[in-house]
PDB file of N, CA and C in Angstrom:
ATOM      1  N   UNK A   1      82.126 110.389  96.978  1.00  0.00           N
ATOM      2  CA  UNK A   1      82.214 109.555  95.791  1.00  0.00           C
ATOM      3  C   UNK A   1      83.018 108.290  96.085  1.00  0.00           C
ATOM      4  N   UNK A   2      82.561 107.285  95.668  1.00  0.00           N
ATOM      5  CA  UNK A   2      83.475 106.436  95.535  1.00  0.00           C
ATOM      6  C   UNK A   2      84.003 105.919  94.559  1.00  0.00           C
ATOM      7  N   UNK A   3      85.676 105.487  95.003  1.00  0.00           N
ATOM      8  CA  UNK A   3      86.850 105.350  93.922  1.00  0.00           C
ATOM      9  C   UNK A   3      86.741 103.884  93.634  1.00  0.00           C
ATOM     10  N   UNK A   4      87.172 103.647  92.389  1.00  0.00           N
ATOM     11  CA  UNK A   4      87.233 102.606  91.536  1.00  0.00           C
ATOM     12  C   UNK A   4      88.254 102.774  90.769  1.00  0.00           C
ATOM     13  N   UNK A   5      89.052 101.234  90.745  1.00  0.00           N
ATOM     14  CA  UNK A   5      90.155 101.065  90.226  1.00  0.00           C
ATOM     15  C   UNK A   5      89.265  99.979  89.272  1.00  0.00           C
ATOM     16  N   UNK A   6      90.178 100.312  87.917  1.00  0.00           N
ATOM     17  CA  UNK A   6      89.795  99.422  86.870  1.00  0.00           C
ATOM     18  C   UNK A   6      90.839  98.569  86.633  1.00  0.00           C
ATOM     19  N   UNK A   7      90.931  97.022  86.042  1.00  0.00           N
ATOM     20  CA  UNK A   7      91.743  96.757  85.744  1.00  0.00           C
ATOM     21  C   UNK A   7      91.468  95.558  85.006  1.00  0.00           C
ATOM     22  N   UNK A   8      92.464  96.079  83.613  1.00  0.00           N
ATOM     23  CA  UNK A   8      92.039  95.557  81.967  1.00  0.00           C
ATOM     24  C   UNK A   8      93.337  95.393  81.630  1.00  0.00           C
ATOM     25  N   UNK A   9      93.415  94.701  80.629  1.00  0.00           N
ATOM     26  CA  UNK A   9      94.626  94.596  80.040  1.00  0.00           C
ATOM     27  C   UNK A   9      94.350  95.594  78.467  1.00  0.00           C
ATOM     28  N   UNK A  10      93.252  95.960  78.112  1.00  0.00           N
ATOM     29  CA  UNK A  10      93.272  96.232  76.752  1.00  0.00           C
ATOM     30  C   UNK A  10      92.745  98.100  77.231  1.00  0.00           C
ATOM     31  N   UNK A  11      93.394  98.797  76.618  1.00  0.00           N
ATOM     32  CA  UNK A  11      93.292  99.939  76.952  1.00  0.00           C
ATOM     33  C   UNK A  11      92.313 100.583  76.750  1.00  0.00           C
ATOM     34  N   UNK A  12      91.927  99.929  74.912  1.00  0.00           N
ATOM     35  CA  UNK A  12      90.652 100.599  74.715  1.00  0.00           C
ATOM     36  C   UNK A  12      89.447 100.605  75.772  1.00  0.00           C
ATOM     37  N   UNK A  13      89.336  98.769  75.982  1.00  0.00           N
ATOM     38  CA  UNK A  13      88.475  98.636  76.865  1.00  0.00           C
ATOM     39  C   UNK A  13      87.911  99.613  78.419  1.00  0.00           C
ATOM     40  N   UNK A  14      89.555  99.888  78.406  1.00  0.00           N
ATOM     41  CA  UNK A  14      89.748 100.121  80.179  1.00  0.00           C
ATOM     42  C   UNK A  14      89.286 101.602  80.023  1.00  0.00           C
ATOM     43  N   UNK A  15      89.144 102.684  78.896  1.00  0.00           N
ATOM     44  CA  UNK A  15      88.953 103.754  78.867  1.00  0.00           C
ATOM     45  C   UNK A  15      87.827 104.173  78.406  1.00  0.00           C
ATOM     46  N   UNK A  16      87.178 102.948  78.251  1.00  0.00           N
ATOM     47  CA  UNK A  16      85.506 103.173  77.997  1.00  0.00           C
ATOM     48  C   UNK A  16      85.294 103.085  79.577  1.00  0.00           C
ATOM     49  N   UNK A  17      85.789 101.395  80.359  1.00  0.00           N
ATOM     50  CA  UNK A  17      84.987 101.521  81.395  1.00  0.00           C
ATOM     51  C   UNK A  17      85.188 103.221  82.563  1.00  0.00           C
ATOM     52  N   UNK A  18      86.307 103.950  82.355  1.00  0.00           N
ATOM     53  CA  UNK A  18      86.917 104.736  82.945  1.00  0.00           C
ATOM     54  C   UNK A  18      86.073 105.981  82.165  1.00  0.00           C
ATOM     55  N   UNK A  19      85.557 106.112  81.132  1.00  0.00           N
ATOM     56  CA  UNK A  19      84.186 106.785  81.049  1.00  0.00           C
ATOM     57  C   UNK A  19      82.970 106.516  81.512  1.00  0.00           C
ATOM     58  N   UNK A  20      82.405 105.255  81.795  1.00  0.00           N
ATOM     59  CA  UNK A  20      81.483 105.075  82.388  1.00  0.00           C
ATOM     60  C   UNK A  20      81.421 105.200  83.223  1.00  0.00           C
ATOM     61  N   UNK A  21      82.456 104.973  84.361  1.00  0.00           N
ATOM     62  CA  UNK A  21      82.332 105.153  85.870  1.00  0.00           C
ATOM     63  C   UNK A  21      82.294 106.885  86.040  1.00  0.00           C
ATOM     64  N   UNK A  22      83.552 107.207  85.510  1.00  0.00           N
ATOM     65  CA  UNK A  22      83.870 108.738  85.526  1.00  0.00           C
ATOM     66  C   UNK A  22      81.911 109.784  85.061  1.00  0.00           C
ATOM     67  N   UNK A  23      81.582 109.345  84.146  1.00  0.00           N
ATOM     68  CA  UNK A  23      80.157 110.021  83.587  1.00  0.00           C
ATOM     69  C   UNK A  23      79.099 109.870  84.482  1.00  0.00           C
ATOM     70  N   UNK A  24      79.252 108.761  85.108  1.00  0.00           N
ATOM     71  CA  UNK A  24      78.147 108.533  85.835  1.00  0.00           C
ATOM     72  C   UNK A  24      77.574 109.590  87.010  1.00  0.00           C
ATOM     73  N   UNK A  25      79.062 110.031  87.413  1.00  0.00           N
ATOM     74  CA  UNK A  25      78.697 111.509  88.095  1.00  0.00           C
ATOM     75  C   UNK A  25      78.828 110.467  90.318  1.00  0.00           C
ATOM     76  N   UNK A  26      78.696 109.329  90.671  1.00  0.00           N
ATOM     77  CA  UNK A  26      78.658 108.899  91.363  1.00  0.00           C
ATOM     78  C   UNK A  26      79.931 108.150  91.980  1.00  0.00           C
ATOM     79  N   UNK A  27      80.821 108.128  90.570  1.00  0.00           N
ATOM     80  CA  UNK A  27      81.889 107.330  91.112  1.00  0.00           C
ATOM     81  C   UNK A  27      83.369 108.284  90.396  1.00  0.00           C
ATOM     82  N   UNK A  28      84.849 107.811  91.466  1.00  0.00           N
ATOM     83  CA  UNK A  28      85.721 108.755  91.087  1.00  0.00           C
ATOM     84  C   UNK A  28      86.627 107.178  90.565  1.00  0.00           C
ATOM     85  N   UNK A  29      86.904 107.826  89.376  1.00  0.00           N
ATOM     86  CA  UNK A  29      87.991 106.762  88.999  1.00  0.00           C
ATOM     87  C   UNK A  29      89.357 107.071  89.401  1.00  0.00           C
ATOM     88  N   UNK A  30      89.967 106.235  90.343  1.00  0.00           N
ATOM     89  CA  UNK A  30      91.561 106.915  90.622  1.00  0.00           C
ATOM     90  C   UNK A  30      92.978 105.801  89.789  1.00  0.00           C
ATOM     91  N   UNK A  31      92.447 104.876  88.767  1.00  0.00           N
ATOM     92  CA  UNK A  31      93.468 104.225  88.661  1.00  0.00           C
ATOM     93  C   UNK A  31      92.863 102.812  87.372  1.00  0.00           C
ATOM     94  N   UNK A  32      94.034 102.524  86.737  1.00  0.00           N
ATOM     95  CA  UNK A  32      93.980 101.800  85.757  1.00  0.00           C
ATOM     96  C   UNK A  32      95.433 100.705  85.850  1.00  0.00           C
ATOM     97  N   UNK A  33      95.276  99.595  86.066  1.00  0.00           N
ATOM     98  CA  UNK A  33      96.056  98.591  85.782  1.00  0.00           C
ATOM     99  C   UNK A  33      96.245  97.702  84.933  1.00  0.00           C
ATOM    100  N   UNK A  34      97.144  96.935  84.166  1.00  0.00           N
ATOM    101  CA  UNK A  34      96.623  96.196  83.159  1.00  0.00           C
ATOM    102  C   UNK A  34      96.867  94.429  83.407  1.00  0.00           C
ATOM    103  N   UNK A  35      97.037  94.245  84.310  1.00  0.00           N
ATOM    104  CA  UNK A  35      96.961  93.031  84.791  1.00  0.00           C
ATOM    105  C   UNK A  35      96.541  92.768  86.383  1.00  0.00           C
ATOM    106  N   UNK A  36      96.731  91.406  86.651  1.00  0.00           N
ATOM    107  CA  UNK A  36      96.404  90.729  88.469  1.00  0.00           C
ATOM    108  C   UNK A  36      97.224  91.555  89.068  1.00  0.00           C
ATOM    109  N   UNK A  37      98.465  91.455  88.556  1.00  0.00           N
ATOM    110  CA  UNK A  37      99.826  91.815  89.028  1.00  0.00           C
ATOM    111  C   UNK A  37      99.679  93.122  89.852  1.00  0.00           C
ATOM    112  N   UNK A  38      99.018  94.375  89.046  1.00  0.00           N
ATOM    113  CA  UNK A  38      99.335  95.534  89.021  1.00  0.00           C
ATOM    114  C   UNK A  38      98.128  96.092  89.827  1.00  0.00           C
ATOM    115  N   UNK A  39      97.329  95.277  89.452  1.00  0.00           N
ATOM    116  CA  UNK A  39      95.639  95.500  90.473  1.00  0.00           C
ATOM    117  C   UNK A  39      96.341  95.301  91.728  1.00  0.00           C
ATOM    118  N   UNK A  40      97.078  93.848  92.397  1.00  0.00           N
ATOM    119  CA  UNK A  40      97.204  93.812  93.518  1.00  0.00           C
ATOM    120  C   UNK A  40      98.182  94.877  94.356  1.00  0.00           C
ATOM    121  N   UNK A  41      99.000  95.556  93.498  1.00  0.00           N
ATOM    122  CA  UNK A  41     100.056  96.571  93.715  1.00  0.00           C
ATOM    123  C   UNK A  41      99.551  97.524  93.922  1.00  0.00           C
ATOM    124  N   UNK A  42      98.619  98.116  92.849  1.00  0.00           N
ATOM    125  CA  UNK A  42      97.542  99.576  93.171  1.00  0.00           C
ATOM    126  C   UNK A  42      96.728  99.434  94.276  1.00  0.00           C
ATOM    127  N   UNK A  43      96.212  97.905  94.454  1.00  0.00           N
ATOM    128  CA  UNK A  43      95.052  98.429  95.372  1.00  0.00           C
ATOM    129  C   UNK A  43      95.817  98.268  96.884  1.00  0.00           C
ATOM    130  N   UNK A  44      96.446  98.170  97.098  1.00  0.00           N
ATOM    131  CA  UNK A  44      97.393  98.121  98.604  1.00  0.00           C
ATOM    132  C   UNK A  44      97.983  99.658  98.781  1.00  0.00           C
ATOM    133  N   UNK A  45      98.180 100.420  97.708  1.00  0.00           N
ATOM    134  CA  UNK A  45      98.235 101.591  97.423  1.00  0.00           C
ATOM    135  C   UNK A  45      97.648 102.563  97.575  1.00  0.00           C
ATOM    136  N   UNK A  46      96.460 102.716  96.803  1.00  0.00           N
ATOM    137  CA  UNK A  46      95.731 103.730  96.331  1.00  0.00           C
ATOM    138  C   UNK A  46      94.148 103.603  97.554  1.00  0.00           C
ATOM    139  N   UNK A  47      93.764 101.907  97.631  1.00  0.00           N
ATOM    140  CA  UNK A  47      92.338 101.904  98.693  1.00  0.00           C
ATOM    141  C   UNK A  47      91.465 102.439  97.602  1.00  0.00           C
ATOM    142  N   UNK A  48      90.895 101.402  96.779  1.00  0.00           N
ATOM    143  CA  UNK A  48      90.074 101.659  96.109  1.00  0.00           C
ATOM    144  C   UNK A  48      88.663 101.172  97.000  1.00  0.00           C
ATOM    145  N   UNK A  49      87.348 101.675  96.569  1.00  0.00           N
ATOM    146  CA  UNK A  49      86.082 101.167  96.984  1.00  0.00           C
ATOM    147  C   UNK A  49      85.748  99.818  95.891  1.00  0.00           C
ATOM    148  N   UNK A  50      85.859 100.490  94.866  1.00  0.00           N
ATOM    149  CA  UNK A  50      85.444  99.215  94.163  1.00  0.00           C
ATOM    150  C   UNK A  50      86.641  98.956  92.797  1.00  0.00           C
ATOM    151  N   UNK A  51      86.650  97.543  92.765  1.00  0.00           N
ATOM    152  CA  UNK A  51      87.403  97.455  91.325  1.00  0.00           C
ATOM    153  C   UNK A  51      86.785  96.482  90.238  1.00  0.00           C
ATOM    154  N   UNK A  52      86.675  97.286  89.249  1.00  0.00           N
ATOM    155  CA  UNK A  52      86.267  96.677  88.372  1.00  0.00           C
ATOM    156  C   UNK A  52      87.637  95.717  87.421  1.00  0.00           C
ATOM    157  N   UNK A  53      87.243  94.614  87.473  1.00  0.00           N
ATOM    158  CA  UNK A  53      88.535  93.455  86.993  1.00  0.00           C
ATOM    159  C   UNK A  53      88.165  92.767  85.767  1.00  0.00           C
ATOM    160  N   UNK A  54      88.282  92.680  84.936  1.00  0.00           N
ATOM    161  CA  UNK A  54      88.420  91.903  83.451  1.00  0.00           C
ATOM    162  C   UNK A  54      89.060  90.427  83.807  1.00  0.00           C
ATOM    163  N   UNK A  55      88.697  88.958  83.317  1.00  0.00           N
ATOM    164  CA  UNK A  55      89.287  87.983  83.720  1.00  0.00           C
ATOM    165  C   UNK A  55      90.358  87.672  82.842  1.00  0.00           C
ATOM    166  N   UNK A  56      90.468  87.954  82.073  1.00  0.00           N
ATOM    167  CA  UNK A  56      91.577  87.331  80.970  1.00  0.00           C
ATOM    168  C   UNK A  56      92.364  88.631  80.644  1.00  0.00           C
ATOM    169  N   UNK A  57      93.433  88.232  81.745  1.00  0.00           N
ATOM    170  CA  UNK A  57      94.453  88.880  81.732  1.00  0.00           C
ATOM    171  C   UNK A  57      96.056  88.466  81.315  1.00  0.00           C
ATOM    172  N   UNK A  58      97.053  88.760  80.881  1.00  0.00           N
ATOM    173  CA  UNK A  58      98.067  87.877  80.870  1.00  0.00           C
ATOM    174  C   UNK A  58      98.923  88.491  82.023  1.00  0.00           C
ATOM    175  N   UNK A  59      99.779  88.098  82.625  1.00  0.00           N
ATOM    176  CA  UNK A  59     100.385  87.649  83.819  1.00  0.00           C
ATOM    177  C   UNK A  59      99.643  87.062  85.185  1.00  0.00           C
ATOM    178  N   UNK A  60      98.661  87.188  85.290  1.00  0.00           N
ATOM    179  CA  UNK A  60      98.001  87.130  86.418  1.00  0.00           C
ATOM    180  C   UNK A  60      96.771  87.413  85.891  1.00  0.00           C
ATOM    181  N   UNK A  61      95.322  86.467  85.569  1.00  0.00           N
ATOM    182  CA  UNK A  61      94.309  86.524  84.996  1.00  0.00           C
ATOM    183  C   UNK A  61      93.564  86.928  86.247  1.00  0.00           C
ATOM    184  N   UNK A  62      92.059  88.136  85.998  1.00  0.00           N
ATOM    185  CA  UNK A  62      91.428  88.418  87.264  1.00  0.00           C
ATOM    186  C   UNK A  62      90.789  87.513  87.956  1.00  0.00           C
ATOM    187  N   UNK A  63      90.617  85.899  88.323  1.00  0.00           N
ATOM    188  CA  UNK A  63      90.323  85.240  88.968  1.00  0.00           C
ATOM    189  C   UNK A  63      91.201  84.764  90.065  1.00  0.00           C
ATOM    190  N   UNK A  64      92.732  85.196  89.628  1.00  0.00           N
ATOM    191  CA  UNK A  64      93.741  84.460  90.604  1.00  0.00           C
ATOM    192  C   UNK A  64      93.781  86.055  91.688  1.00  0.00           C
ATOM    193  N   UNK A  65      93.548  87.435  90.801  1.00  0.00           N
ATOM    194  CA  UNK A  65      94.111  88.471  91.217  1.00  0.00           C
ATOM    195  C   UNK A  65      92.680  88.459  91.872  1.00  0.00           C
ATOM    196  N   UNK A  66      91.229  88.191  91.878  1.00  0.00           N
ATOM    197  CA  UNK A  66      90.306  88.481  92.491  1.00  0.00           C
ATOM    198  C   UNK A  66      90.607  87.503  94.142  1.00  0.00           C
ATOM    199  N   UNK A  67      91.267  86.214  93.874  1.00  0.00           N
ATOM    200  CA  UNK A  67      90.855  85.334  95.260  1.00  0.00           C
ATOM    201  C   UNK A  67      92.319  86.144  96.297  1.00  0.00           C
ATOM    202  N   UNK A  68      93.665  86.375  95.702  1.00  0.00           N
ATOM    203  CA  UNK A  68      94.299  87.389  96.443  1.00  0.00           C
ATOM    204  C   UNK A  68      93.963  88.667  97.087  1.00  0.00           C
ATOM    205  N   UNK A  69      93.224  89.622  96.235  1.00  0.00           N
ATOM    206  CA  UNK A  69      92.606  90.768  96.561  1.00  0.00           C
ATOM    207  C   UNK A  69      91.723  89.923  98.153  1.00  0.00           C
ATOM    208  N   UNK A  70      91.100  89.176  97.946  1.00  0.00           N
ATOM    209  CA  UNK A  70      89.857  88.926  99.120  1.00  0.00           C
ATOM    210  C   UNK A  70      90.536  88.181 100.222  1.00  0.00           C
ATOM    211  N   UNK A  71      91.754  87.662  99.787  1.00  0.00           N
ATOM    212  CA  UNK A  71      92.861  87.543 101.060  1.00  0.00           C
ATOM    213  C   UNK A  71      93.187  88.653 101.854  1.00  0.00           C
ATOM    214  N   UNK A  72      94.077  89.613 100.695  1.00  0.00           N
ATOM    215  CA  UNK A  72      94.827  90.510 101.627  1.00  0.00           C
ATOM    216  C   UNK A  72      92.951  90.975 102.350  1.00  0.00           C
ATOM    217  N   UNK A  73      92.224  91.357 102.248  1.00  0.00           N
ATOM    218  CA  UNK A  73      91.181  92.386 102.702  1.00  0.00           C
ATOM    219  C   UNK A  73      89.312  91.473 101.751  1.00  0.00           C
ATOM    220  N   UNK A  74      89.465  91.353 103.298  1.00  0.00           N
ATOM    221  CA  UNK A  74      87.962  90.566 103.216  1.00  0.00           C
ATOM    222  C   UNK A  74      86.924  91.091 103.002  1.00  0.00           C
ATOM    223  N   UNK A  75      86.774  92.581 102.868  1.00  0.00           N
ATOM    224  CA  UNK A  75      85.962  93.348 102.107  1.00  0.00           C
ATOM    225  C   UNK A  75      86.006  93.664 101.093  1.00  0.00           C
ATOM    226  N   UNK A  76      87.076  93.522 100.222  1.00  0.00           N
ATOM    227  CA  UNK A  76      87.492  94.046  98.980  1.00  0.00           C
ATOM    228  C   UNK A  76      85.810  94.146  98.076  1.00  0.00           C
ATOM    229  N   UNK A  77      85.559  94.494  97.474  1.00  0.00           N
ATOM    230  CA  UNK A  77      84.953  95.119  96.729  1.00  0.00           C
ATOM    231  C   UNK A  77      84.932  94.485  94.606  1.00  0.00           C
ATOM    232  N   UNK A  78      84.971  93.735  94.680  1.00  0.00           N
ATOM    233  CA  UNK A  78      85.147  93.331  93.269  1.00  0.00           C
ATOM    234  C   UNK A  78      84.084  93.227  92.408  1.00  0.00           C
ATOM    235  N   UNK A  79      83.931  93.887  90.976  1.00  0.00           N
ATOM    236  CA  UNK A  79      83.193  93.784  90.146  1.00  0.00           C
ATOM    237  C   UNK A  79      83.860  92.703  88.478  1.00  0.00           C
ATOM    238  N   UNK A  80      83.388  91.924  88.361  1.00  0.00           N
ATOM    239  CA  UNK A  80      84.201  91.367  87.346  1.00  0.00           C
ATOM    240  C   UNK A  80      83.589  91.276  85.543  1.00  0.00           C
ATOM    241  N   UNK A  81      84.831  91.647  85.052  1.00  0.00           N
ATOM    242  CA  UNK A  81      84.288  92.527  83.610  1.00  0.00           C
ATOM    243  C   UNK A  81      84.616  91.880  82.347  1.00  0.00           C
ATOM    244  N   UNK A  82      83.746  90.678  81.749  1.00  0.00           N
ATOM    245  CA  UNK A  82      84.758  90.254  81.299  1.00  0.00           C
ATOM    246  C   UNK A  82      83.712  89.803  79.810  1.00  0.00           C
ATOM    247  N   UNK A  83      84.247  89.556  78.533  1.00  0.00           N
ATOM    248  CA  UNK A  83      83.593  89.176  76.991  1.00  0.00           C
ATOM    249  C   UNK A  83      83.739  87.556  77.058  1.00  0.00           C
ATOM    250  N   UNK A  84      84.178  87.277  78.212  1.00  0.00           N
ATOM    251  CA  UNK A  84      83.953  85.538  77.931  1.00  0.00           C
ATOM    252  C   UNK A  84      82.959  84.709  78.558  1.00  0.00           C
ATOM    253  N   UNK A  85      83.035  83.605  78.163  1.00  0.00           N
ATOM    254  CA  UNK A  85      81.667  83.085  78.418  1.00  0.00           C
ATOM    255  C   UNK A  85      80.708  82.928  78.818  1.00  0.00           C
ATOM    256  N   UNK A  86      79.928  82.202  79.612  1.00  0.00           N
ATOM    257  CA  UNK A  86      78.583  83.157  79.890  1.00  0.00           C
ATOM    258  C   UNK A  86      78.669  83.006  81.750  1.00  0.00           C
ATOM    259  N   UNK A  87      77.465  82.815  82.322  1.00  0.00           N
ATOM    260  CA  UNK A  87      76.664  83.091  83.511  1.00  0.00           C
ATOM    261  C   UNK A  87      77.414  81.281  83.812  1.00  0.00           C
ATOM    262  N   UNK A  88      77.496  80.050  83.160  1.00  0.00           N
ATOM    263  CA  UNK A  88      77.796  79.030  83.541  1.00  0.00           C
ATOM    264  C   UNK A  88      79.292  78.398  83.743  1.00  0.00           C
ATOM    265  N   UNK A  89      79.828  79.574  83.125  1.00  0.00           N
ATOM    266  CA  UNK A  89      81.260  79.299  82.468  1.00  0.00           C
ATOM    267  C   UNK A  89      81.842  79.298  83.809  1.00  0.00           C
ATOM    268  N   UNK A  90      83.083  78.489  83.913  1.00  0.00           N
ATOM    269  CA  UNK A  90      83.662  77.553  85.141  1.00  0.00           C
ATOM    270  C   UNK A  90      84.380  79.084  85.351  1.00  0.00           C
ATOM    271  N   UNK A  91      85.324  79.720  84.699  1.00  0.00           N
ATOM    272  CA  UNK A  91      85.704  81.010  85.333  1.00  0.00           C
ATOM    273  C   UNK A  91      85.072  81.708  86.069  1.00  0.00           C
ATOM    274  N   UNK A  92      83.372  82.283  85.574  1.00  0.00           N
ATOM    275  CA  UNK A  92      82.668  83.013  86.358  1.00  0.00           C
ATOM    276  C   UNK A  92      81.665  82.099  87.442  1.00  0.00           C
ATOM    277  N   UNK A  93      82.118  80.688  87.422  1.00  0.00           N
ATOM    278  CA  UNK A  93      81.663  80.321  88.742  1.00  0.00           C
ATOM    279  C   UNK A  93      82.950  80.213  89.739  1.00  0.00           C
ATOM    280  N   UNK A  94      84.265  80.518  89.480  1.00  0.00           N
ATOM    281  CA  UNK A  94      84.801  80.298  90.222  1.00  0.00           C
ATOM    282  C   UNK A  94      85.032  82.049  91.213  1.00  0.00           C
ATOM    283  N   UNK A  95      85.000  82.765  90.067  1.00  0.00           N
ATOM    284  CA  UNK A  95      84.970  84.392  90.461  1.00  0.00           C
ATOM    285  C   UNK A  95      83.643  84.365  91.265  1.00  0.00           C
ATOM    286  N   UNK A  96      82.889  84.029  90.913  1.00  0.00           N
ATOM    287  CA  UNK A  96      81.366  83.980  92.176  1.00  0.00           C
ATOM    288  C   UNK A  96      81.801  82.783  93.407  1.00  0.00           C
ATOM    289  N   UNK A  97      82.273  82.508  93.604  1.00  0.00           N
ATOM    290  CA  UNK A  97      83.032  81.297  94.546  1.00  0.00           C
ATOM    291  C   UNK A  97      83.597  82.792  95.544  1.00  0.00           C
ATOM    292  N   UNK A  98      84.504  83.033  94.722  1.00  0.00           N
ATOM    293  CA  UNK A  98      85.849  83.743  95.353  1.00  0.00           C
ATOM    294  C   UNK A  98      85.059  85.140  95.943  1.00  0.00           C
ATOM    295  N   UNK A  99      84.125  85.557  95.617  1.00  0.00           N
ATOM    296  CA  UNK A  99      83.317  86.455  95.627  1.00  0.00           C
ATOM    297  C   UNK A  99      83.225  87.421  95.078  1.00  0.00           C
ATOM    298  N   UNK A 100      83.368  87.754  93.933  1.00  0.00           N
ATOM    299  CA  UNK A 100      83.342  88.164  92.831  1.00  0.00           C
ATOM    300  C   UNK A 100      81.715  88.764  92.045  1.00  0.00           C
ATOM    301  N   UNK A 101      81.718  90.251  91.980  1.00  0.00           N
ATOM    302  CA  UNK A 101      80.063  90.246  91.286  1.00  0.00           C
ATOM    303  C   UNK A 101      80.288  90.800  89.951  1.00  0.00           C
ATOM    304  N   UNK A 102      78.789  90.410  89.278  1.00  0.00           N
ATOM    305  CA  UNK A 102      79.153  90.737  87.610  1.00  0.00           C
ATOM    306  C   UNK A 102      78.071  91.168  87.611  1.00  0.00           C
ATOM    307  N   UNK A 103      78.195  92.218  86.619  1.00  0.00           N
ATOM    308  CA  UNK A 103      77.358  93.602  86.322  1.00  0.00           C
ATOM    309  C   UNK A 103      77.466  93.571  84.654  1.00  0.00           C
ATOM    310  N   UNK A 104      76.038  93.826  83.738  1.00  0.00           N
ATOM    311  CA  UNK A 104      76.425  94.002  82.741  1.00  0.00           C
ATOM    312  C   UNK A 104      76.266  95.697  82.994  1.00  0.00           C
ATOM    313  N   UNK A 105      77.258  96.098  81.553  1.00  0.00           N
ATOM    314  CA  UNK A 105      77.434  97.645  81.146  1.00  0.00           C
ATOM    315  C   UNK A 105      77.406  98.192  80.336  1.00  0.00           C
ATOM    316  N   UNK A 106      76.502  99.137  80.180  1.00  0.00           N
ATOM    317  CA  UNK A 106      76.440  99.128  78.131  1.00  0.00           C
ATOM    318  C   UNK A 106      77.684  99.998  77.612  1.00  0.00           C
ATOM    319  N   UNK A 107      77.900  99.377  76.696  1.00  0.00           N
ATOM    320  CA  UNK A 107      79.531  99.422  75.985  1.00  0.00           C
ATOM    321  C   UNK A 107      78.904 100.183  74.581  1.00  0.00           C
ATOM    322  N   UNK A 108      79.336 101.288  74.532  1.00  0.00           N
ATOM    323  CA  UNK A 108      79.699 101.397  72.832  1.00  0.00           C
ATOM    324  C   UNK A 108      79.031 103.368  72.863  1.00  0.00           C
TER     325      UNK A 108
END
């Protein structure tokens, strides 16, 4: 299986996506962070396969914590999860820059 670290700032959010991964039967969720900050702390830690990252975060939003992640480790693995703007929006071209992929997920 592979592990996935989520990381949201809003809990509700983070425990839906932590059902979806978890249900899916394919992936092991080992971890929940709620900011850049704490993503970059866990994943030096724990060695996640994939992390799913939300961009609008407060201390460290997932675009600054996505181009660090692909510093420390040039494979990193990033999925980016986020209710703001669309496919053109300068954030998610800069997260696709940094290398960053976006997946929609059905929520609810």
């Amino acid at each position: 299986m592979k592990k996935v670290l989520v990381v949201d700032d809003s809990l509700s959010v983070g425990r839906e996506l932590g059902k979806i991964i978890t249900d899916s039967g394919e992936f092991e969720l080992i971890g929940h962070a709620k900011n850049g900050t704490e993503a970059i702390q866990m994943y030096q830690r724990v060695h996640p396969d994939i992390v799913c990252m939300d961009m609008n975060m407060p201390m460290m939003d997932g675009t600054t914590a996505l181009r660090t992640l692909v510093a420390l480790d040039k494979n990193a693995k990033v999925v980016m999860v986020t209710s703001l703007g669309g496919v053109g929006d300068k954030y998610t071209i800069e997260a696709r820059r940094q290398g960053g992929d976006f997946k929609t997920l059905p929520v609810g």
